[in-house]
PDB file of N, CA and C in Angstrom:
ATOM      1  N   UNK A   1     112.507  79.455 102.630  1.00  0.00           N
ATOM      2  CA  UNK A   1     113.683  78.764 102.165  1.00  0.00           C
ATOM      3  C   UNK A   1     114.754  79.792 101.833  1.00  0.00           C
ATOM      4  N   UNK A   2     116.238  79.363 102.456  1.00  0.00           N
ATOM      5  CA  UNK A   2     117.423  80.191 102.403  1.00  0.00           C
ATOM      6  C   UNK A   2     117.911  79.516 101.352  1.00  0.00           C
ATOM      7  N   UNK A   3     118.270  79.727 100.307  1.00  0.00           N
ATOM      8  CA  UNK A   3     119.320  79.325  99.053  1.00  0.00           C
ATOM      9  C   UNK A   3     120.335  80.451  98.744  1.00  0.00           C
ATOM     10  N   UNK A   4     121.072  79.905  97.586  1.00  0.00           N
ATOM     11  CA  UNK A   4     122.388  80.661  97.503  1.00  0.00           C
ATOM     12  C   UNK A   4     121.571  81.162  96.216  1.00  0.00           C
ATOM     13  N   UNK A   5     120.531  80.406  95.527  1.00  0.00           N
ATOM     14  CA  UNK A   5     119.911  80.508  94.226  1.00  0.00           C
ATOM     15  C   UNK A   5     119.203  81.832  94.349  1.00  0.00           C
ATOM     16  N   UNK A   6     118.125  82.129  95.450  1.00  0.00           N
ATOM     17  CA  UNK A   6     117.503  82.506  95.691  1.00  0.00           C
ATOM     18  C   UNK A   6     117.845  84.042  96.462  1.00  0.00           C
ATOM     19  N   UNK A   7     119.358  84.192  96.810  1.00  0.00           N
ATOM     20  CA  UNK A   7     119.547  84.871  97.472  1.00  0.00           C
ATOM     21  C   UNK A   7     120.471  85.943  96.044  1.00  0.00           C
ATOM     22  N   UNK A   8     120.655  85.183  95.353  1.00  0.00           N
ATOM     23  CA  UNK A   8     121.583  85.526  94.007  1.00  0.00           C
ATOM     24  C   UNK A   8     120.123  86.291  93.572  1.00  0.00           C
ATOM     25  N   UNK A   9     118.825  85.802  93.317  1.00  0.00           N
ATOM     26  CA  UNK A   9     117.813  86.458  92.372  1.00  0.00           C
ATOM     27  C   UNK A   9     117.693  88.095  93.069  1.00  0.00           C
ATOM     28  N   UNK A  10     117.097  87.766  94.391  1.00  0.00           N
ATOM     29  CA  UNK A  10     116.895  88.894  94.913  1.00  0.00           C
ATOM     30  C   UNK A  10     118.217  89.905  94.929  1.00  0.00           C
ATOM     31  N   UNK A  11     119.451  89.771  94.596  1.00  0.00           N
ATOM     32  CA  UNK A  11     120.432  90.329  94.649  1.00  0.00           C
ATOM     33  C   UNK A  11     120.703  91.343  93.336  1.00  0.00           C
ATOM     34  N   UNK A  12     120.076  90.624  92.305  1.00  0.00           N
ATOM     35  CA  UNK A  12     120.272  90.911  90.783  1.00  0.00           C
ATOM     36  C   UNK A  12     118.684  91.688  90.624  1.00  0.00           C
ATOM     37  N   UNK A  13     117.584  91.971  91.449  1.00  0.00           N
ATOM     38  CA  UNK A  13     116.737  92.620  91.675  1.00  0.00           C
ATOM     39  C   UNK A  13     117.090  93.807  92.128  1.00  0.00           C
ATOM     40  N   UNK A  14     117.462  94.051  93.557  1.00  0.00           N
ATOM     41  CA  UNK A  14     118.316  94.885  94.072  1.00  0.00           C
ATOM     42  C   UNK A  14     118.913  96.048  93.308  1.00  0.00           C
ATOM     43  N   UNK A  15     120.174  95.388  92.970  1.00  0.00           N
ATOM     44  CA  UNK A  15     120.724  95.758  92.033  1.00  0.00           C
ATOM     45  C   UNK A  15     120.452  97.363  90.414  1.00  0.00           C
ATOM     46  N   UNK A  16     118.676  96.195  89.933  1.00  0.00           N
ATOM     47  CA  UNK A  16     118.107  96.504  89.285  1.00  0.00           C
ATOM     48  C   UNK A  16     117.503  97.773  89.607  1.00  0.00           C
ATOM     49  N   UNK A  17     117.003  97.949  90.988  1.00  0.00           N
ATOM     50  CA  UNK A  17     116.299  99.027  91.798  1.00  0.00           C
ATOM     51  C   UNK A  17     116.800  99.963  92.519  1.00  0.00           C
ATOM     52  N   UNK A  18     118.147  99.432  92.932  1.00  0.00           N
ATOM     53  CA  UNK A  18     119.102 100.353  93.840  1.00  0.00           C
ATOM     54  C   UNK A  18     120.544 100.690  93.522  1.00  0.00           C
ATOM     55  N   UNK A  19     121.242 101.661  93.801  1.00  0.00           N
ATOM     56  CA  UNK A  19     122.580 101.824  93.767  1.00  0.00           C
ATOM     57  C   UNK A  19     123.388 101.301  94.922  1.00  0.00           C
ATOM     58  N   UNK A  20     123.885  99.493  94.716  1.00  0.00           N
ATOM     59  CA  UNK A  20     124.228  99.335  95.729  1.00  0.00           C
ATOM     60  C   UNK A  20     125.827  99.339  95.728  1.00  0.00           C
ATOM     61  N   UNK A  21     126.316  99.484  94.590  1.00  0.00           N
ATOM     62  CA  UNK A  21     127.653  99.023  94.340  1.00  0.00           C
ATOM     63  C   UNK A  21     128.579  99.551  95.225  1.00  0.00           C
ATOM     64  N   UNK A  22     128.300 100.538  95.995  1.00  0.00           N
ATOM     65  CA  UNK A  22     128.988 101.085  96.918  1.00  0.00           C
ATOM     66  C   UNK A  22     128.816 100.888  98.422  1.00  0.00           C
ATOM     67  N   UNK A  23     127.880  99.971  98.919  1.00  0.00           N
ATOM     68  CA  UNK A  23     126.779  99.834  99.783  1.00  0.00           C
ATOM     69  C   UNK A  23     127.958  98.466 100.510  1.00  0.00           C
ATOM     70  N   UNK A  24     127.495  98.460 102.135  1.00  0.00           N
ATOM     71  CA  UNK A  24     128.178  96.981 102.442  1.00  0.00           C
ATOM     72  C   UNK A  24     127.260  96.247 103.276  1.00  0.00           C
ATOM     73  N   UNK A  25     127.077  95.280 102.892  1.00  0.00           N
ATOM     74  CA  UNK A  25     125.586  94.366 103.709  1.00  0.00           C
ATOM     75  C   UNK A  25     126.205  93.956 104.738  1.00  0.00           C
ATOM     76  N   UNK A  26     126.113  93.885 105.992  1.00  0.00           N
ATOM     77  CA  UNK A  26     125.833  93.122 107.381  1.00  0.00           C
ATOM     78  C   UNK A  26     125.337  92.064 107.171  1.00  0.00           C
ATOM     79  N   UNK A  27     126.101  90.730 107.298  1.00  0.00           N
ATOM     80  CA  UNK A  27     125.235  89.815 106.941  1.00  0.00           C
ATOM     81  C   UNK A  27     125.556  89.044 108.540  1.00  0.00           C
ATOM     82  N   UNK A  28     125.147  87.944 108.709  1.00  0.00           N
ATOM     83  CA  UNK A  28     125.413  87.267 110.060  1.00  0.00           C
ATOM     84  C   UNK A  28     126.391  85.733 109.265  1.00  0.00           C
ATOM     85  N   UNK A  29     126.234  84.973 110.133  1.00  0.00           N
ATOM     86  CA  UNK A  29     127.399  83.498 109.161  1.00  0.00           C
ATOM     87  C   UNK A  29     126.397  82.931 108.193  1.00  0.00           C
ATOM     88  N   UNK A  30     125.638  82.868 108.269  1.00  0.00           N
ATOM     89  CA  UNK A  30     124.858  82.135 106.598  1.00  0.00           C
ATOM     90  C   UNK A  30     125.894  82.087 105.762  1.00  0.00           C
ATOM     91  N   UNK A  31     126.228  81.229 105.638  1.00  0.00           N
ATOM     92  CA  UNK A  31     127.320  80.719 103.795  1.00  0.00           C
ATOM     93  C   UNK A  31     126.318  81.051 103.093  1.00  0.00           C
ATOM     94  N   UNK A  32     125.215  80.990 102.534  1.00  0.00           N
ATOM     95  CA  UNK A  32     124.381  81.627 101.230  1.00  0.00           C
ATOM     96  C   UNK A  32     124.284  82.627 100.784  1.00  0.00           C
ATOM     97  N   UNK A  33     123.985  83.455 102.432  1.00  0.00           N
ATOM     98  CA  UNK A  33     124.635  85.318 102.609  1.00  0.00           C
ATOM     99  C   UNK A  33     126.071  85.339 101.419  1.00  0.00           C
ATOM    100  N   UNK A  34     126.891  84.952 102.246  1.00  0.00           N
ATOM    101  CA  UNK A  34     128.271  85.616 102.182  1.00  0.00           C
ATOM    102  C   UNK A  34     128.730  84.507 100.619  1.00  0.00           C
ATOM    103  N   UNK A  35     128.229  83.299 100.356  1.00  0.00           N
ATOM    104  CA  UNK A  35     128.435  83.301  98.366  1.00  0.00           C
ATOM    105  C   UNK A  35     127.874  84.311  97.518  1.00  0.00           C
ATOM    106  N   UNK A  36     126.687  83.990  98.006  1.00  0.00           N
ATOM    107  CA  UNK A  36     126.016  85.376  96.812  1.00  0.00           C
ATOM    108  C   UNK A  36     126.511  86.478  96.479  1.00  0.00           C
ATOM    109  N   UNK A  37     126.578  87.298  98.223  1.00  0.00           N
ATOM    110  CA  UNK A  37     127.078  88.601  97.834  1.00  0.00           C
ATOM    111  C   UNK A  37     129.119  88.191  96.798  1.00  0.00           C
ATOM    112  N   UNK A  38     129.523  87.150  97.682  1.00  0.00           N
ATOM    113  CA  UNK A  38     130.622  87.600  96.524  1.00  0.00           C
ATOM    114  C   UNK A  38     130.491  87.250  95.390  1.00  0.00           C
ATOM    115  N   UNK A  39     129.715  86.179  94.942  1.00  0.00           N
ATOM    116  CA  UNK A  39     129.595  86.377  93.653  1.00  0.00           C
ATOM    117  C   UNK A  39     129.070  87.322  92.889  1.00  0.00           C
ATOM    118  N   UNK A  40     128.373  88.315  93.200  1.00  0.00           N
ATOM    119  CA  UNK A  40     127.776  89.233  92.627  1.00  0.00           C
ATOM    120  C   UNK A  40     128.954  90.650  92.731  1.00  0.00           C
ATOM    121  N   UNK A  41     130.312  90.129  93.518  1.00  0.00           N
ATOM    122  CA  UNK A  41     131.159  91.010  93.790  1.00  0.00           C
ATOM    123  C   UNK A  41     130.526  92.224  94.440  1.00  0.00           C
ATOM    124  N   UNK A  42     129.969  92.148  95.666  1.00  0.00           N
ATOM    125  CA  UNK A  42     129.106  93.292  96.708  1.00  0.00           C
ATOM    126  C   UNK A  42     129.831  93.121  97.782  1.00  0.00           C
ATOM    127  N   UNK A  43     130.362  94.126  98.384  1.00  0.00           N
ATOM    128  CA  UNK A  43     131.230  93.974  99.693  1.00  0.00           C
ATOM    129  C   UNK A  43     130.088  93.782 101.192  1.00  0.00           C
ATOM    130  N   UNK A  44     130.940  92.984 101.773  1.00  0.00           N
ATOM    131  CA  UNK A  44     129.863  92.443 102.612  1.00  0.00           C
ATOM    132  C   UNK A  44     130.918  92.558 103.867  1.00  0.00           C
ATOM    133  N   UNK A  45     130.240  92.344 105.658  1.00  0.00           N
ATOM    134  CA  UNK A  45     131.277  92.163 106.321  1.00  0.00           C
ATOM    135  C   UNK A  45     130.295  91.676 107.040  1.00  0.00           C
ATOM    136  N   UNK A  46     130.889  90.461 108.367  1.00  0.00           N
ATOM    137  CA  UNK A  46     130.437  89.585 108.870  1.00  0.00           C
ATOM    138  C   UNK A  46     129.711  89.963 110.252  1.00  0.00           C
ATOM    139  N   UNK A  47     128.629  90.101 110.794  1.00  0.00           N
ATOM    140  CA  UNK A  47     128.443  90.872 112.145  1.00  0.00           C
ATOM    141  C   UNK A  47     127.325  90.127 112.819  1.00  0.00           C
ATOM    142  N   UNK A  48     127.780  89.581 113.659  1.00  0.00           N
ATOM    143  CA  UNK A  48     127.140  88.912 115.038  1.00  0.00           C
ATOM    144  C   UNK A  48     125.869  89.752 115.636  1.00  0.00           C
ATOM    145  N   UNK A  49     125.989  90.856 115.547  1.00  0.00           N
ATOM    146  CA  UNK A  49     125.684  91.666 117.085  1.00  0.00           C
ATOM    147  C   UNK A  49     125.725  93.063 116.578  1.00  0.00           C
ATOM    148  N   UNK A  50     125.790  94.132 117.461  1.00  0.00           N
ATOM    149  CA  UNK A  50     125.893  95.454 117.142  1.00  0.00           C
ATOM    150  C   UNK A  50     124.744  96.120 116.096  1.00  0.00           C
ATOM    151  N   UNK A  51     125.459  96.610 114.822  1.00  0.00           N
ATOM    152  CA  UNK A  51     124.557  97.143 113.948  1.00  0.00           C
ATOM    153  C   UNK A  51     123.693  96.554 113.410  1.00  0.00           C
ATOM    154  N   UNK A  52     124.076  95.359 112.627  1.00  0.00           N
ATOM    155  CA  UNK A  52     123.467  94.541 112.602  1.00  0.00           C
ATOM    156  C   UNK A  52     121.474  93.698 112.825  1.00  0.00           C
ATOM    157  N   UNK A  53     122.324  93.913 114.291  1.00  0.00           N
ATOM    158  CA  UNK A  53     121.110  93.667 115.231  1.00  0.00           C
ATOM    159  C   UNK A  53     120.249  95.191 115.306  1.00  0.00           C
ATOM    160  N   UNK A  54     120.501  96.220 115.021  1.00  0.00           N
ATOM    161  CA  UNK A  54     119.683  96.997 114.964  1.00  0.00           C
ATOM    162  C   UNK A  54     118.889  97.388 113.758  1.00  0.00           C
ATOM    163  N   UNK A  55     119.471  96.658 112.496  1.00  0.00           N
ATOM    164  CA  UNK A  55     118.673  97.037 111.743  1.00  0.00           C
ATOM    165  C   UNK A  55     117.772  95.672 111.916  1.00  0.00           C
ATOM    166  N   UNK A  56     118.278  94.439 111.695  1.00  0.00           N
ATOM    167  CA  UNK A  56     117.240  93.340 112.251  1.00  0.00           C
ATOM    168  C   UNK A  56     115.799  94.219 112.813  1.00  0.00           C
ATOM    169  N   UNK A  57     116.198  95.078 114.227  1.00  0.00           N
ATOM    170  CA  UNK A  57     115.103  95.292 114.534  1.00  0.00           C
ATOM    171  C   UNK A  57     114.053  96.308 113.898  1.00  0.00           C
ATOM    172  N   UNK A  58     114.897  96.754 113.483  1.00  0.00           N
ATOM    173  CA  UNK A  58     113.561  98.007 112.147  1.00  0.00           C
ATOM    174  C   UNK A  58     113.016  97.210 111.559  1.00  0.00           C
ATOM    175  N   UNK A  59     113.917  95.864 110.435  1.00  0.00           N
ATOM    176  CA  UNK A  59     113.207  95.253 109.794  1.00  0.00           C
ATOM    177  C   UNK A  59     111.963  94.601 110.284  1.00  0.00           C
ATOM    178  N   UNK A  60     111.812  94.256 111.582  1.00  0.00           N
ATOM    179  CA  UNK A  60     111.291  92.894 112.210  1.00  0.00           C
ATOM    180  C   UNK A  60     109.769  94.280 112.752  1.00  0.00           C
ATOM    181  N   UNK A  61     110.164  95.217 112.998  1.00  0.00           N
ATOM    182  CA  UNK A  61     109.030  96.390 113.346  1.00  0.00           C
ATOM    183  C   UNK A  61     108.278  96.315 112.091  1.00  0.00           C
ATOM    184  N   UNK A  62     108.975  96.642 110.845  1.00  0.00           N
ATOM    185  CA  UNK A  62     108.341  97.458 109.736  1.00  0.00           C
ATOM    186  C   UNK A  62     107.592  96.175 109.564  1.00  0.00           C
ATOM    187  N   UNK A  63     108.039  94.783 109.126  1.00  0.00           N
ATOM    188  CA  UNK A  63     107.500  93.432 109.203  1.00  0.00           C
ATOM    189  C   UNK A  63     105.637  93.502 109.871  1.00  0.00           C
ATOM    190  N   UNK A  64     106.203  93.952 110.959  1.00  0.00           N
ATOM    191  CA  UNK A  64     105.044  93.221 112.270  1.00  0.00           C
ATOM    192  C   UNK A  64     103.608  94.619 111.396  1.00  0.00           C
ATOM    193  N   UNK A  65     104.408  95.988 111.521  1.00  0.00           N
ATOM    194  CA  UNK A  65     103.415  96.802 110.972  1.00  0.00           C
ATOM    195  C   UNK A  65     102.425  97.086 109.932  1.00  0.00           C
ATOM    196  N   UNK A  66     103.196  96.583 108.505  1.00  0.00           N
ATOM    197  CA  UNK A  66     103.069  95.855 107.261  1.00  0.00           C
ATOM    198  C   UNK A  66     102.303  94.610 107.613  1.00  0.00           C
ATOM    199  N   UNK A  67     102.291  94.050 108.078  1.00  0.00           N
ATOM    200  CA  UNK A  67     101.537  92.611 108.805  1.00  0.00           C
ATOM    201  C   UNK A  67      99.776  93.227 109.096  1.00  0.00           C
ATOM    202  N   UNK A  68     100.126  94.164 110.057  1.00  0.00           N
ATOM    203  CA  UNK A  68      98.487  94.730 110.899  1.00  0.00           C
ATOM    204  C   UNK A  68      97.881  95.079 109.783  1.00  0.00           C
ATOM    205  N   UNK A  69      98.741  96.283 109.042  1.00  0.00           N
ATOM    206  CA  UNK A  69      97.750  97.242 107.870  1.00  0.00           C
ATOM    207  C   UNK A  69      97.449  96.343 106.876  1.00  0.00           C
ATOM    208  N   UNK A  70      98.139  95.063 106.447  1.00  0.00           N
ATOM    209  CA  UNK A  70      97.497  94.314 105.338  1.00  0.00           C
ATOM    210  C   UNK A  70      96.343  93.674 106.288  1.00  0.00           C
ATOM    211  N   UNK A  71      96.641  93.133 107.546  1.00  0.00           N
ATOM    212  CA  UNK A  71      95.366  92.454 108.716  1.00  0.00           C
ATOM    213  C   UNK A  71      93.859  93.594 108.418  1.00  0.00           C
ATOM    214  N   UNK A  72      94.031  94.809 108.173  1.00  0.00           N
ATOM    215  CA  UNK A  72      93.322  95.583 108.486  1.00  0.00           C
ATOM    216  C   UNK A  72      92.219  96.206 107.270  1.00  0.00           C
ATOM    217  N   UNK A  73      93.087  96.034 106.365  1.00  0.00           N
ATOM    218  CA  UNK A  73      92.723  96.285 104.935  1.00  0.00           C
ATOM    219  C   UNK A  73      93.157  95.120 103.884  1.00  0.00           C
ATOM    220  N   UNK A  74      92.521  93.802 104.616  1.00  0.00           N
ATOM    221  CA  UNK A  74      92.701  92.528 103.560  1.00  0.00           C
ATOM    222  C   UNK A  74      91.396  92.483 102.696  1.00  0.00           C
ATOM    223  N   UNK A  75      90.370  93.399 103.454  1.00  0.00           N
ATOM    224  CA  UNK A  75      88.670  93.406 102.665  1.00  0.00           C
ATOM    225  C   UNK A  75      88.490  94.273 102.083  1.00  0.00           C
ATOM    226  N   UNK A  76      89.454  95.358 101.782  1.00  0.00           N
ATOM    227  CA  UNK A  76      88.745  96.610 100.997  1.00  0.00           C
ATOM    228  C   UNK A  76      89.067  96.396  99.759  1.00  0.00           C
ATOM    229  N   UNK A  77      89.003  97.514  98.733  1.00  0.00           N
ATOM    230  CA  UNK A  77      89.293  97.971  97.346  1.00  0.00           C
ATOM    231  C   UNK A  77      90.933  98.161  97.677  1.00  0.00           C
ATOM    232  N   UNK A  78      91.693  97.776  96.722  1.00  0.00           N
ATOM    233  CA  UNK A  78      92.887  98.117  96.702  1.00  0.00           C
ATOM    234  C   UNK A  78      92.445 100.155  96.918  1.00  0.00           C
ATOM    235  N   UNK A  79      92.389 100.791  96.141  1.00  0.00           N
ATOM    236  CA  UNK A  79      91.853 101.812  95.961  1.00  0.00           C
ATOM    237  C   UNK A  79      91.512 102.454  96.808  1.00  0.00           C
ATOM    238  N   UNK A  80      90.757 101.940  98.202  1.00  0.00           N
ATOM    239  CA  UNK A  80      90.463 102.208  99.295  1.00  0.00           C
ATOM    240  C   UNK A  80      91.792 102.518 100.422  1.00  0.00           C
ATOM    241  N   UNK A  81      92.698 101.465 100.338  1.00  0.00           N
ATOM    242  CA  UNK A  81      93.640 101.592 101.145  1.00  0.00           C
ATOM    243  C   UNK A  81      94.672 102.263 100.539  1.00  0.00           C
ATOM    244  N   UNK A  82      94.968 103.012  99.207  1.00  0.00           N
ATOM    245  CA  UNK A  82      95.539 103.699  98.487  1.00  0.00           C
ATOM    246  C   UNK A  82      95.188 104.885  99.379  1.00  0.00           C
ATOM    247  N   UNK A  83      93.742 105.198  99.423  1.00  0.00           N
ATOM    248  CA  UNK A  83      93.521 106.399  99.849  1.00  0.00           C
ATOM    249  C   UNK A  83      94.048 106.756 101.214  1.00  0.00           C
ATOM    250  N   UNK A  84      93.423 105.841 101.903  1.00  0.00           N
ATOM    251  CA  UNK A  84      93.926 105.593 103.328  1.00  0.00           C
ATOM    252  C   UNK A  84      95.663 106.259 103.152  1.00  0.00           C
ATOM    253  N   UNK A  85      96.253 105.689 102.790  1.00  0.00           N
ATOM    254  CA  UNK A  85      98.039 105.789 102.664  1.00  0.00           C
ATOM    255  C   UNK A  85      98.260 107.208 102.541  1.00  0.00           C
ATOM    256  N   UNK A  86      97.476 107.560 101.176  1.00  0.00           N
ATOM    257  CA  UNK A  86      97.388 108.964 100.787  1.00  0.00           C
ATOM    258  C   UNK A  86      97.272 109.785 102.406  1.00  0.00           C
ATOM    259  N   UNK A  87      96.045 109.882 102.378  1.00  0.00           N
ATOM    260  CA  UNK A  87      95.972 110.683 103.846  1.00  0.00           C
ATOM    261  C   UNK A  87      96.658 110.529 104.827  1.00  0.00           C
ATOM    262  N   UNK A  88      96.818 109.330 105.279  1.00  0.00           N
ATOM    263  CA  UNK A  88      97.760 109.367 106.660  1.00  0.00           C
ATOM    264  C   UNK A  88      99.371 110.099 106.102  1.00  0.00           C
ATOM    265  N   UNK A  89      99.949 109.649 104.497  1.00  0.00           N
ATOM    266  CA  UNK A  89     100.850 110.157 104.740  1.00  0.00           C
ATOM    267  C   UNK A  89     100.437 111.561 104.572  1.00  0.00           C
ATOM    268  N   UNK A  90     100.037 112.773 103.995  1.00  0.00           N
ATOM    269  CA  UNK A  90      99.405 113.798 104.218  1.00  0.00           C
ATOM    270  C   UNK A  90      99.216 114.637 105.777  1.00  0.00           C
ATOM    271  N   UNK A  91      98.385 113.983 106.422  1.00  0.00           N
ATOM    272  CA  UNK A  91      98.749 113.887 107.782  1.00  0.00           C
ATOM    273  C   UNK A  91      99.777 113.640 108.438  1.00  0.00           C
ATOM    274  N   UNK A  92     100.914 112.848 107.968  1.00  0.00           N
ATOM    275  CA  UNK A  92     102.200 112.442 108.908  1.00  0.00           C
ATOM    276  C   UNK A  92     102.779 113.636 108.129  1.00  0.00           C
ATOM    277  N   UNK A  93     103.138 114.189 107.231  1.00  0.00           N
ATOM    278  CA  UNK A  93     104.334 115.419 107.072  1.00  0.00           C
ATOM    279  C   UNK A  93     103.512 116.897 107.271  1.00  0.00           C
ATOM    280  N   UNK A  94     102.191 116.817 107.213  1.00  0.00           N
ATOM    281  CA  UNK A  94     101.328 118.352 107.869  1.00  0.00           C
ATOM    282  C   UNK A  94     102.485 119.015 108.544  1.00  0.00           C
ATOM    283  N   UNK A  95     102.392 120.609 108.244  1.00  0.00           N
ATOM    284  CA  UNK A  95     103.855 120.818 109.760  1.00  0.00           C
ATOM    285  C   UNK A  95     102.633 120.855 110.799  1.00  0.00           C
ATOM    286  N   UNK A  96     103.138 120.812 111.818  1.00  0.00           N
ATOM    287  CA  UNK A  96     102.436 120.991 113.133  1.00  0.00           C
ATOM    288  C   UNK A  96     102.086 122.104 113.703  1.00  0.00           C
TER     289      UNK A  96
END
């Protein structure tokens, strides 16, 4: 569910966690998009296509990936897949 309610919470979360005040969201035409952000006074600009669409697609990757590794580690110890994380990231910055 898209709300203007709902899009206001996560906004005032945001907020809470990030420095966005300087930041400008890509939003597409959603009216819920584009109330929220102005009510929260966050500069926003309207985009069809282009950039947009490219972060769409990181999001929609990181989504699908986040998807497998919870598929993969829905049976272990939290603790277990902590470790897991640990190492691979360990392994992903190793220099080569």
């Amino acid at each position: 569910t898209t709300t203007t309610a709902l899009t206001e919470i996560f906004l005032r979360e945001l907020r809470e966690k990030h420095d966005v005040e300087s930041a400008v969201f890509l939003v597409d035409g959603a009216q819920h998009l584009q109330t929220a952000l102005a009510r929260a006074s966050l500069r926003f600009q309207t985009e069809r296509n282009g950039n947009r669409n490219a972060i769409e697609r990181i999001f929609r990757e990181l989504k699908r990936r986040t998807s497998s590794f919870s598929n993969c580690f829905s049976h272990v110890e939290p603790q277990t897949a902590e470790n897991w994380l640990q190492a691979f990231a360990a392994w992903l910055n190793a220099p080569n």
